[in-house]
Every structure is written in structure tokens, then in C-alpha cells.
C-alpha atoms as a PDB file:
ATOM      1  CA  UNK A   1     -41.093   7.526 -48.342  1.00  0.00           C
ATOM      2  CA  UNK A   2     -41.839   3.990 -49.760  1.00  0.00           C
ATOM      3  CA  UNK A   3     -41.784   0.343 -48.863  1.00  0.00           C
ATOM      4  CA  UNK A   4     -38.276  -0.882 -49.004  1.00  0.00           C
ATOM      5  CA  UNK A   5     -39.126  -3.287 -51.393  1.00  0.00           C
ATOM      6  CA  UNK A   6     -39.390  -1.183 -53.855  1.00  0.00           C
ATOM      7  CA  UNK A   7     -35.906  -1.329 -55.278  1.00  0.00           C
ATOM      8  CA  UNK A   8     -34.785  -4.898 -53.527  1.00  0.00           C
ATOM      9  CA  UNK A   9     -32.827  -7.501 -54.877  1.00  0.00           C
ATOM     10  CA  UNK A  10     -34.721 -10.367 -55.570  1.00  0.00           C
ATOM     11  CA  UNK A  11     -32.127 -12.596 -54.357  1.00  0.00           C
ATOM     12  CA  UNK A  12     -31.573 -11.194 -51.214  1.00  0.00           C
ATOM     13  CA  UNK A  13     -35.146 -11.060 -50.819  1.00  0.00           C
ATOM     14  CA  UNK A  14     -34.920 -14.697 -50.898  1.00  0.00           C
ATOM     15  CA  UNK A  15     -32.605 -15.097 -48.252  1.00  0.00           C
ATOM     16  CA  UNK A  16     -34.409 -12.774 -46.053  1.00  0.00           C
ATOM     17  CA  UNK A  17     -37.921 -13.037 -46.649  1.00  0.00           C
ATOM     18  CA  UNK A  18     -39.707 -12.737 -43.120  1.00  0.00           C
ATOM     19  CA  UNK A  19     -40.247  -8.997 -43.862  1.00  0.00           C
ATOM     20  CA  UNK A  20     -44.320  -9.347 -43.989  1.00  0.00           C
ATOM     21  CA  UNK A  21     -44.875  -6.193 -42.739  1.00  0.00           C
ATOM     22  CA  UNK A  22     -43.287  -4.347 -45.385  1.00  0.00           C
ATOM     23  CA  UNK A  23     -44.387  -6.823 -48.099  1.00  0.00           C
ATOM     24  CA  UNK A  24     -47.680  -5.864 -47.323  1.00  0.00           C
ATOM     25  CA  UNK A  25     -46.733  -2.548 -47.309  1.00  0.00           C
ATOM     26  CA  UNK A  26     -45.495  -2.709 -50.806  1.00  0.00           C
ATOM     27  CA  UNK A  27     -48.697  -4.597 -52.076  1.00  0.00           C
ATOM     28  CA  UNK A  28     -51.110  -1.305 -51.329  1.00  0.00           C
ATOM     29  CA  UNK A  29     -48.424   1.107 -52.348  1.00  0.00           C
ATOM     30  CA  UNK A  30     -48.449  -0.836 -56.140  1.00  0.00           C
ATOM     31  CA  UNK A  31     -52.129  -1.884 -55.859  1.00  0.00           C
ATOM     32  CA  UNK A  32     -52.638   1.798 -55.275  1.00  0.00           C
ATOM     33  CA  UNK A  33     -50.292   2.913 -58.132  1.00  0.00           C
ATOM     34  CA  UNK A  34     -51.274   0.201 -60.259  1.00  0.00           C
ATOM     35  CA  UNK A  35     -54.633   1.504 -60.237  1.00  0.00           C
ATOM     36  CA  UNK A  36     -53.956   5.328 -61.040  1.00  0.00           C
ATOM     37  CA  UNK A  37     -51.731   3.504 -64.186  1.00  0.00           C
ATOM     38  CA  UNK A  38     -54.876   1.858 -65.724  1.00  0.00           C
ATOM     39  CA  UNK A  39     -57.211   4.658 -65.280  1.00  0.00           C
ATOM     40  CA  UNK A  40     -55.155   6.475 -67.263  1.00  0.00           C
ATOM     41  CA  UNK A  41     -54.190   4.158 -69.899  1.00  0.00           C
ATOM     42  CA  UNK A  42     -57.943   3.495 -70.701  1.00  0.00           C
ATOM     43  CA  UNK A  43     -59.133   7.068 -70.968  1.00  0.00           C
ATOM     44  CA  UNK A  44     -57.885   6.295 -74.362  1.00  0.00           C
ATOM     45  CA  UNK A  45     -60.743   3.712 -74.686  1.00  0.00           C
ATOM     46  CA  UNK A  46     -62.643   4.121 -77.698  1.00  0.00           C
ATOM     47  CA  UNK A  47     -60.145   6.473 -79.615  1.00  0.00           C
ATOM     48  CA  UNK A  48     -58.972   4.271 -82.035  1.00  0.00           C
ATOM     49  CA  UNK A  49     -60.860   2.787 -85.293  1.00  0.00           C
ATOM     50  CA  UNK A  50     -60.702  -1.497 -86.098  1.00  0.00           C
ATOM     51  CA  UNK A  51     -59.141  -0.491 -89.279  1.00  0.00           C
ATOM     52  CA  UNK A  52     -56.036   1.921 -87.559  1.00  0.00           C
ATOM     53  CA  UNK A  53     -52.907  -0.052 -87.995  1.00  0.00           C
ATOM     54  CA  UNK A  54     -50.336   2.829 -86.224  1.00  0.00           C
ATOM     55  CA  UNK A  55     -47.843   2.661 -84.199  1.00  0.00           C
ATOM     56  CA  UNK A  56     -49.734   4.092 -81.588  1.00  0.00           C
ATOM     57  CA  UNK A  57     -52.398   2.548 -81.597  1.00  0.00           C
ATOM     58  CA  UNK A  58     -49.944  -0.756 -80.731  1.00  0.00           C
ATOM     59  CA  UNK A  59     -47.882   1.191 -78.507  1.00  0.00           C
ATOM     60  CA  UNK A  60     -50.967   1.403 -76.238  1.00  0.00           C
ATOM     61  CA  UNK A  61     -52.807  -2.169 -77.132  1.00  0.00           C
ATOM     62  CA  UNK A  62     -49.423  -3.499 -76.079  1.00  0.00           C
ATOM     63  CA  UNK A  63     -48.666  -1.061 -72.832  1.00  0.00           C
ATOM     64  CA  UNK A  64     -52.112  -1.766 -71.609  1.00  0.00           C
ATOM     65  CA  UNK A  65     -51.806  -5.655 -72.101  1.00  0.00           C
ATOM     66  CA  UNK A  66     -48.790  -5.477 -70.270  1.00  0.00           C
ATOM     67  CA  UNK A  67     -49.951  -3.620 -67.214  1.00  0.00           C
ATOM     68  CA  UNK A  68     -52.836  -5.988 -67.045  1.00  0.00           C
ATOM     69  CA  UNK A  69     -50.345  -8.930 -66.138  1.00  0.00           C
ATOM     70  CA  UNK A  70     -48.721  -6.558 -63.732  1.00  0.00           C
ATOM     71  CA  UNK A  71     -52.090  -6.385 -62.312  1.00  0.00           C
ATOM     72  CA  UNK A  72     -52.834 -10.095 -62.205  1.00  0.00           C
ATOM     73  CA  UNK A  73     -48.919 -10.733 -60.959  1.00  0.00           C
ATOM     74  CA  UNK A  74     -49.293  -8.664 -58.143  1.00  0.00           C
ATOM     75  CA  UNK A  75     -53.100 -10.269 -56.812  1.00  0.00           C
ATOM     76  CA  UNK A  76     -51.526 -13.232 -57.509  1.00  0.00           C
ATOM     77  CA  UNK A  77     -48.772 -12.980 -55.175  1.00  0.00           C
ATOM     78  CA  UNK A  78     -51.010 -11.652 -52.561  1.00  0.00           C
ATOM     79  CA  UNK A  79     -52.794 -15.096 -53.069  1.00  0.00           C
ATOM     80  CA  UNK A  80     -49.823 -16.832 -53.080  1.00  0.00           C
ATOM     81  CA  UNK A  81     -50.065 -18.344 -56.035  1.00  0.00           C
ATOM     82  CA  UNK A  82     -46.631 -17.877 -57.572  1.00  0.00           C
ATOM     83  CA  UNK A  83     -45.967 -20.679 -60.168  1.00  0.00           C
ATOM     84  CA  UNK A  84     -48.879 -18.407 -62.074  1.00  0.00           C
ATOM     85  CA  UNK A  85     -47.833 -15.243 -61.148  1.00  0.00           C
ATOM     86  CA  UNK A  86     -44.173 -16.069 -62.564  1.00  0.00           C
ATOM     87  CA  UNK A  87     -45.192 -17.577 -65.761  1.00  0.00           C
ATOM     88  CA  UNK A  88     -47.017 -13.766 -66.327  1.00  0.00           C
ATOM     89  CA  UNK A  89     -43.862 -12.056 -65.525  1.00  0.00           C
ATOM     90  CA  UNK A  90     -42.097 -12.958 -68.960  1.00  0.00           C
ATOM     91  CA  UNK A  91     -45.285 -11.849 -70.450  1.00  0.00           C
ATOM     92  CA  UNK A  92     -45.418  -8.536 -68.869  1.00  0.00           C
ATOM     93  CA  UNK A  93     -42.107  -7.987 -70.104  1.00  0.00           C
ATOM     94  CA  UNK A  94     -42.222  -9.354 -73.626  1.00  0.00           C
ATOM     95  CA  UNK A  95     -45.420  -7.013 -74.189  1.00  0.00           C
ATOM     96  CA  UNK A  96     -43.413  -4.143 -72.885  1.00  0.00           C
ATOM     97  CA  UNK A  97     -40.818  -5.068 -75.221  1.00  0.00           C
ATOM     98  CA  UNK A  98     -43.069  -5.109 -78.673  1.00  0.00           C
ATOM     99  CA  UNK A  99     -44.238  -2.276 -77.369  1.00  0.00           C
ATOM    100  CA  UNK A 100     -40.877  -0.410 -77.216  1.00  0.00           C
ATOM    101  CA  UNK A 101     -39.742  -1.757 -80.543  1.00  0.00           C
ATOM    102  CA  UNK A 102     -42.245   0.047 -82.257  1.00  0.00           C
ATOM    103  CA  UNK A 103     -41.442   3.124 -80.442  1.00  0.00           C
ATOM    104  CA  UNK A 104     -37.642   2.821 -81.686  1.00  0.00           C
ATOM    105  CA  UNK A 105     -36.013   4.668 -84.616  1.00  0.00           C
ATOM    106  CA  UNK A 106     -35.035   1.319 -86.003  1.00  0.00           C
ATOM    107  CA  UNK A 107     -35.647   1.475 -89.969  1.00  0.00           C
ATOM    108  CA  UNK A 108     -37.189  -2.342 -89.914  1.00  0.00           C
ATOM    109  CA  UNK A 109     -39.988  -1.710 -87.505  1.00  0.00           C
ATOM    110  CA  UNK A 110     -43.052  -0.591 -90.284  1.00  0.00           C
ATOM    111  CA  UNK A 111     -42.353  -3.964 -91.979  1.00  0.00           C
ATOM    112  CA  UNK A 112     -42.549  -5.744 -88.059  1.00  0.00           C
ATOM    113  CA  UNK A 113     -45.461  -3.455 -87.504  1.00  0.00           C
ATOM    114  CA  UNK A 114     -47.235  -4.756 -90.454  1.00  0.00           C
ATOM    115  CA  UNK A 115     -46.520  -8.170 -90.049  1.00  0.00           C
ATOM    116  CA  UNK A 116     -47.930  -7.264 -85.664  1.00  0.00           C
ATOM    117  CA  UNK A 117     -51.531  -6.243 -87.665  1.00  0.00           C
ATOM    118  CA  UNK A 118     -51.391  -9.209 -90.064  1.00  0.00           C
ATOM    119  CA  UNK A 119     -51.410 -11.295 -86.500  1.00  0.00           C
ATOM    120  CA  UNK A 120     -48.026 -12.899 -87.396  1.00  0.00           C
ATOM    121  CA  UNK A 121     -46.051 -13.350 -84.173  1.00  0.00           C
ATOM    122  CA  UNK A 122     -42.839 -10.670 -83.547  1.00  0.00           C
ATOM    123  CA  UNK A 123     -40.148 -12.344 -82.173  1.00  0.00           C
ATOM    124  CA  UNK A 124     -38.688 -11.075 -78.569  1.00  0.00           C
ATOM    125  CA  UNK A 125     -35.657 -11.232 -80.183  1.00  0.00           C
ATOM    126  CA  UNK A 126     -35.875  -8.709 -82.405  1.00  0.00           C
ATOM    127  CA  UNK A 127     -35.932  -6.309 -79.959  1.00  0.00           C
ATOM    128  CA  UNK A 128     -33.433  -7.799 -78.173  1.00  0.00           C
ATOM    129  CA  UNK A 129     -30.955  -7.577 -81.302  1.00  0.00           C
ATOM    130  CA  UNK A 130     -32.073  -3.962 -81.577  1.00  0.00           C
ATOM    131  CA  UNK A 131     -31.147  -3.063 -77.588  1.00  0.00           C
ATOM    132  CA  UNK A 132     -28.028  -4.928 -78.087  1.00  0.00           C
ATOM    133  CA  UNK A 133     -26.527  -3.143 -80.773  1.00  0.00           C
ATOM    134  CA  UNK A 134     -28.297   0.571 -79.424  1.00  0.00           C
ATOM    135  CA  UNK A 135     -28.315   1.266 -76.315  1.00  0.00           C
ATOM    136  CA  UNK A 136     -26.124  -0.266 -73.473  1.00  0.00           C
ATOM    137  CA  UNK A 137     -27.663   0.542 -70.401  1.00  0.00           C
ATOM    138  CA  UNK A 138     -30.722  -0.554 -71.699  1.00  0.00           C
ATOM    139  CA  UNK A 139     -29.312  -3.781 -72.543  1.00  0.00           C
ATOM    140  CA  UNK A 140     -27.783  -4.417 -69.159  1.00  0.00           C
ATOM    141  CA  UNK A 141     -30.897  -3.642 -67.671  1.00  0.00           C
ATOM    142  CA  UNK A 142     -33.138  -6.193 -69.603  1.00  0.00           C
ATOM    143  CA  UNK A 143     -30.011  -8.879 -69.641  1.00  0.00           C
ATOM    144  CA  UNK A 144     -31.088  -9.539 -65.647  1.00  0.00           C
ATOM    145  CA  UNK A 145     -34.891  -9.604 -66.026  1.00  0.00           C
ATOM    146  CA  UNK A 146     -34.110 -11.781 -68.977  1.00  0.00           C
ATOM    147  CA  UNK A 147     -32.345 -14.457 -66.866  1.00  0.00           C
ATOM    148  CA  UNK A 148     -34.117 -14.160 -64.250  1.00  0.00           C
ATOM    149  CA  UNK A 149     -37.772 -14.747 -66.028  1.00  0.00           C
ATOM    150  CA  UNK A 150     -36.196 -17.279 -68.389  1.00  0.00           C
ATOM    151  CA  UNK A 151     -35.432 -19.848 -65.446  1.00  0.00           C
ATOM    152  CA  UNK A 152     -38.898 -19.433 -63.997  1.00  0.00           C
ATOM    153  CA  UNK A 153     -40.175 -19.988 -67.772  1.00  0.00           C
ATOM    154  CA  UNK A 154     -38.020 -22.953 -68.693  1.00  0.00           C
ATOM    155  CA  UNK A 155     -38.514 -24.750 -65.041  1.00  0.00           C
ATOM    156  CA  UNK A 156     -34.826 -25.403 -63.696  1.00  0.00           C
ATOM    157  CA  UNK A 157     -34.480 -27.394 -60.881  1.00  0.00           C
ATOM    158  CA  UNK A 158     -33.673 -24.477 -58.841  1.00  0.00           C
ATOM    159  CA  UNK A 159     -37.413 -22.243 -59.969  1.00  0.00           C
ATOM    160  CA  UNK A 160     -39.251 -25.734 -59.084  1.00  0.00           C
ATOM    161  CA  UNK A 161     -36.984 -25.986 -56.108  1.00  0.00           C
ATOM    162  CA  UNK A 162     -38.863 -22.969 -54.624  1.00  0.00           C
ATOM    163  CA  UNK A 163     -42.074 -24.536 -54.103  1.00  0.00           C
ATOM    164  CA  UNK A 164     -40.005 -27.585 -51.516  1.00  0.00           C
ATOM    165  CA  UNK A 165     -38.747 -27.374 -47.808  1.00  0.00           C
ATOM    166  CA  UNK A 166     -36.482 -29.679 -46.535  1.00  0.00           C
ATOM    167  CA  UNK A 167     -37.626 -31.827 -43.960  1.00  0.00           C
ATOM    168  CA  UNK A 168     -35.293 -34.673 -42.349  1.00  0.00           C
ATOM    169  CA  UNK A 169     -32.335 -35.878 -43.905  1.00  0.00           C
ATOM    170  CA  UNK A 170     -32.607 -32.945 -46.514  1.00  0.00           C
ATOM    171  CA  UNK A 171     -35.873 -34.423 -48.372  1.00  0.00           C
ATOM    172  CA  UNK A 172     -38.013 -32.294 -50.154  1.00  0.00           C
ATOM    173  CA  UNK A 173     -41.392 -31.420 -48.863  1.00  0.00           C
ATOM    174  CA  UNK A 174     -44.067 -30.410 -51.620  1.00  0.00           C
ATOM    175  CA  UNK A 175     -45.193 -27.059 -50.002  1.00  0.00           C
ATOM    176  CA  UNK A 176     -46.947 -24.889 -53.589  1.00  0.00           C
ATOM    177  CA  UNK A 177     -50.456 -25.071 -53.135  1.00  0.00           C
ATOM    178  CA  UNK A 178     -51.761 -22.918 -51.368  1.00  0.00           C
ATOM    179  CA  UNK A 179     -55.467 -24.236 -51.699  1.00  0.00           C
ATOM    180  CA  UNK A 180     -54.428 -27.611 -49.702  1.00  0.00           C
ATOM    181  CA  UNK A 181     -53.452 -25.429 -46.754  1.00  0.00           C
ATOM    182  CA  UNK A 182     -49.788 -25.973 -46.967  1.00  0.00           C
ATOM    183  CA  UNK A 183     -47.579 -23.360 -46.237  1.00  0.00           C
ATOM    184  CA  UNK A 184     -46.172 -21.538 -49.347  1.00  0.00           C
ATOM    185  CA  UNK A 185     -42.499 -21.355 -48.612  1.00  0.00           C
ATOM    186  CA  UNK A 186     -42.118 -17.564 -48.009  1.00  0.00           C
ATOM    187  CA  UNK A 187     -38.767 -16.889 -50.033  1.00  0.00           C
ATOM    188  CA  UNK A 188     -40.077 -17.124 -52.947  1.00  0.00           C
ATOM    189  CA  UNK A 189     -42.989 -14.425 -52.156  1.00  0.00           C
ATOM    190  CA  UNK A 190     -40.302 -12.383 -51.089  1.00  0.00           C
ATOM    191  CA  UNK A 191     -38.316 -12.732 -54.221  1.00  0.00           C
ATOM    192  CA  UNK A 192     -41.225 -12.654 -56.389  1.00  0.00           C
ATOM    193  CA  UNK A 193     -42.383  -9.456 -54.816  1.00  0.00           C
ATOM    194  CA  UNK A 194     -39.221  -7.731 -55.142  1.00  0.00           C
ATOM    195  CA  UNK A 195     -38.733  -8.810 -58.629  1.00  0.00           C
ATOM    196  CA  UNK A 196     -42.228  -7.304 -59.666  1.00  0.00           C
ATOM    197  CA  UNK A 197     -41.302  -3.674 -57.499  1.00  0.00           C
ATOM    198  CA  UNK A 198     -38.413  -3.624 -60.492  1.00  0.00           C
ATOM    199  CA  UNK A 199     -40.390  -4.872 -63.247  1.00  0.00           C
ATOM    200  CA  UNK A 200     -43.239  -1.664 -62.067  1.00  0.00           C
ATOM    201  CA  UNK A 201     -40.487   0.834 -62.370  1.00  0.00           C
ATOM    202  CA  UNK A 202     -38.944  -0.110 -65.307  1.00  0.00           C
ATOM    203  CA  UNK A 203     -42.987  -0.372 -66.866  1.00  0.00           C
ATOM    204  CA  UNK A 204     -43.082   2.897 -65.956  1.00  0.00           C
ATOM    205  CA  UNK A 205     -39.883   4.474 -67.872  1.00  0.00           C
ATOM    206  CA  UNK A 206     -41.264   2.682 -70.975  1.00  0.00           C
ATOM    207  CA  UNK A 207     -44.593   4.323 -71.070  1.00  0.00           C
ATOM    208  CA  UNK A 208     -42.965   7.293 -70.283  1.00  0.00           C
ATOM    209  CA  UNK A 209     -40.664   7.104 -73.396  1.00  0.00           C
ATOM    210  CA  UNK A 210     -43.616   6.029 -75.477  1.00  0.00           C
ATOM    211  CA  UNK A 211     -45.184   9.271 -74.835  1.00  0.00           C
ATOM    212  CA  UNK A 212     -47.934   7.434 -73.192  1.00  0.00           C
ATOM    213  CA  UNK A 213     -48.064   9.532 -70.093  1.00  0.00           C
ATOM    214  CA  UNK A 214     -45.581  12.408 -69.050  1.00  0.00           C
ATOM    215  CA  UNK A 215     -43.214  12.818 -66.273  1.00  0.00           C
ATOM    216  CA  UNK A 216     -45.104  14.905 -64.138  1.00  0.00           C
ATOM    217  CA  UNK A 217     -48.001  12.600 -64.373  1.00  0.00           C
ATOM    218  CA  UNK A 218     -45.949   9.793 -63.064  1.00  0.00           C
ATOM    219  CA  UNK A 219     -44.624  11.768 -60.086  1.00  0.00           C
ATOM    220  CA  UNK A 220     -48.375  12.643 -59.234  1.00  0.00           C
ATOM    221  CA  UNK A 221     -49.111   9.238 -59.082  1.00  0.00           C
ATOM    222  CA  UNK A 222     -45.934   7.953 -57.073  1.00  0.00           C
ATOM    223  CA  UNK A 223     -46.900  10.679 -54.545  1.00  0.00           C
ATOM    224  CA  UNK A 224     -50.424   9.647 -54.144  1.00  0.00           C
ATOM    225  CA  UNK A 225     -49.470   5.847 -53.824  1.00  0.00           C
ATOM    226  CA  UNK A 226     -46.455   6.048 -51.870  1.00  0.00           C
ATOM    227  CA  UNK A 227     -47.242   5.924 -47.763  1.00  0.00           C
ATOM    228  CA  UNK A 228     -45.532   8.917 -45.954  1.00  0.00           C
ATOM    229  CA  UNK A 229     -44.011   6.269 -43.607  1.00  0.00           C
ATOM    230  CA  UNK A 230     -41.943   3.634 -44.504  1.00  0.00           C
ATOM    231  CA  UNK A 231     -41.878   0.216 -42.184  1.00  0.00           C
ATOM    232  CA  UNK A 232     -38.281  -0.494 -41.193  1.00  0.00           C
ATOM    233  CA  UNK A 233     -36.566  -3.695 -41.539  1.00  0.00           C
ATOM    234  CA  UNK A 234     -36.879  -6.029 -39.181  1.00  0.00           C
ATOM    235  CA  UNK A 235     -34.485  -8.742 -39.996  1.00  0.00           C
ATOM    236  CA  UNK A 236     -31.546  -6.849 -40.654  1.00  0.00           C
ATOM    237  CA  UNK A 237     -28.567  -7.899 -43.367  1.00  0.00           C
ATOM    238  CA  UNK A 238     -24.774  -8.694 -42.336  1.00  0.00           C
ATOM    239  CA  UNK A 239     -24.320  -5.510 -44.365  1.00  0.00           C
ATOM    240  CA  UNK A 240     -26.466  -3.502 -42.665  1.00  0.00           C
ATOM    241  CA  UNK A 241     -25.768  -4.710 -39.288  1.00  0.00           C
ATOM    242  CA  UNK A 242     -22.497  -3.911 -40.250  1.00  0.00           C
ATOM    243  CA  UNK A 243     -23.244  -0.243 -42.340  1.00  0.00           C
ATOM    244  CA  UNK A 244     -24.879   0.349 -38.515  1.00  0.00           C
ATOM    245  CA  UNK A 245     -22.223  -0.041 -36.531  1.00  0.00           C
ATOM    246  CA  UNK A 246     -19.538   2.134 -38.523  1.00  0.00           C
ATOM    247  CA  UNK A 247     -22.707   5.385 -38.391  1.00  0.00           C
ATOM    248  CA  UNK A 248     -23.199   4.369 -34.812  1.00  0.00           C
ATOM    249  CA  UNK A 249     -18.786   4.320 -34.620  1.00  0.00           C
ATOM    250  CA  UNK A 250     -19.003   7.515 -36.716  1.00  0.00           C
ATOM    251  CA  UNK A 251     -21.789   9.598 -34.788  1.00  0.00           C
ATOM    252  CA  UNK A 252     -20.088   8.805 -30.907  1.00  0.00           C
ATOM    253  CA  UNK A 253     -16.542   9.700 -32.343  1.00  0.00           C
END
């Protein structure tokens, strides 16, 4: 079993976010995971040479750098310190990205490789291009991390917005820092949370495609993290209420 936030929309995180219980849940379940992750990405410490320029040797500069900010995003959050811990989201993700593109079978990537180990900068969009035109799934998959990090990124009124309450006649209250003993609203911890459980997972399927661990590894370490019990809701959904009642309908008739 796992925390249920593992897996949650981020924006219905955000309209339900009072599930503490479970959000704490989730944070040792990933800070446990998280931890297996970089012991094994740094047993590779030390392997390669200053002079290597391979692929693999990027794959794994790049992999690692990314599961760093994973790291840092989800302390962060615990802290809540979000404005930081979203800025390192697009960076996760961008690092994942480079990292991928050099794994691909597309016939420009020595030339971007060389240019990565000349220190020039790769272009997100590259890959992007490259997902777009190859592989679908893939593509719809990245299109909603995309737009979701790229509002956080480019500050639109509704990613500042999350840091405000309303107080009388619908002003905004300044709630973000945490240090001054304000409350940090709690839907966008929630939200934030949730988006990080997807950005884990999908981490995870790229390392596994860039050879980096195996399958069977992963499932070791999902084992380990995950707690055998999984804390319930306790603010259910309209849906769910609703999913409820038809099983509860169901199991009388």
C-alpha cells in the first residue's frame, strides 16, 4: 500500500488540501525512496575520467543533478517553503529531459552532446521537438508538467495568487513566509506535494529507460519505502462520496 498522494491530481489537491496526515505520510514514503535512489546513483562515483565526454557519463551527471532537486523540492515542502521548491521543479524536469535526449535514437544528439561538453547550453526544446514528432504518449505526458511548471516559472497571477488568503471584502492577505510565522496557505502544499509524487514516478521510468538502474531494482526499492498501511482520506470528494454510496447501494442489494 502507499500514501494516496502518490498518484493525485495536483488540482484537486488544491481544493482539498487538509489531508496532513497522509501528506506526511507521503513525505517519509519519498524521503525513504528518495534515499535508496541516490545511494544507488552514486555508487557510480568515481567511475568516470575529466576527459570522458559519453553519453553515459551525461546520462548520469544529468540523472543525478536531477534527483538532487527532487531531494531539495521535497525538504523544501516539508519546510514550507514553496516559491523555492517550485522554481526547482522545472529544473528537475529540464535535467531529466537532457538527460533523455541523449538516451534517444535521434541522429542529431552526438553534435548536441558535443556542444553539452563544450558547456554550450541545450535547449529544452530540442527535446521537446524530438518527443513531439516520436512518441505520443510521451508527449502527452510532459505537455501537463510543462504547463503546469511553466506558470509557477513565469509568475501568473494565479502561481503568486497561492501565497494570499482572502480576508474581508475579498482582499488579499500576504500569507508566504513561513519564517514570519504566518500561516502558509495549505493548498498549495497540497498541490505542490502531489505534483512532486508525479514528477518521482515519472523520474523513475526515465532512469529506468536510461539503463541507469533495472526494473527489479526499482520494485525493491518501492517495497522497502512504501508503508504496509495506507492512511485513508479524511475529507472525502463529491466523487467519492458519491463512488461510496453506489458500492454501499451495490453490496446491500
Amino acid at each position: 500500500m502507499a500514501s494516496f498522494i502518490w498518484g493525485r491530481d495536483p488540482q484537486e489537491a488544491y481544493k482539498n488540501p487538509y489531508e496532513y496526515e497522509a501528506q506526511n505520510q507521503f513525505y517519509r514514503e519519498a524521503s525513504e525512496l528518495l534515499r535508496l535512489l541516490i545511494e544507488h546513483m552514486t555508487k557510480k562515483s568515481g567511475t568516470y575520467t575529466r576527459d570522458d565526454q559519453s553519453a553515459e557519463k551525461a546520462i548520469w551527471m544529468l540523472s543525478l543533478d536531477s534527483l538532487e532537486s527532487l531531494i531539495d523540492c521535497l525538504d523544501l515542502l516539508r519546510d514550507k517553503k514553496h516559491r523555492i521548491a517550485g522554481r526547482l521543479f522545472r529544473d528537475a524536469v529540464e535535467a531529466m529531459d537532457t538527460a533523455s535526449y541523449f538516451n534517444s535514437n535521434d541522429i542529431k544528439k552526438d553534435k548536441y552532446l558535443r556542444d553539452w561538453y563544450k558547456d554550450k547550453v541545450i535547449q529544452n526544446s530540442i527535446y521537446r521537438n524530438y518527443i513531439k514528432e516520436n512518441d505520443e504518449q510521451e508527449w502527452e505526458t510532459l505537455q501537463k508538467y510543462y504547463k503546469q511548471l511553466s506558470k509557477i516559472n513565469h509568475r501568473t497571477y494565479r502561481s503568486l495568487a497561492y501565497s494570499y488568503s482572502l480576508g474581508s471584502s475579498k482582499r488579499l492577505i500576504y500569507e508566504g513566509r513561513y519564517e514570519s510565522g504566518l500561516m502558509v496557505p495549505p493548498h498549495v502544499i497540497a498541490m505542490y506535494y502531489a505534483l512532486l509524487g508525479g514528477l518521482i514516478s515519472h523520474f523513475i521510468i526515465r532512469i529506468i529507460d536510461c539503463k541507469l538502474i533495472s526494473v527489479e531494482e526499482v520494485d525493491r526499492f518501492w517495497d522497502h519505502a512504501l508503508e504496509e498501511e495506507t492512511i485513508e482520506r479524511r475529507f472525502a470528494t463529491p466523487k467519492e462520496v458519491f463512488e461510496r454510496f453506489i458500492k454501499e447501494a451495490d453490496d446491500i442489494t
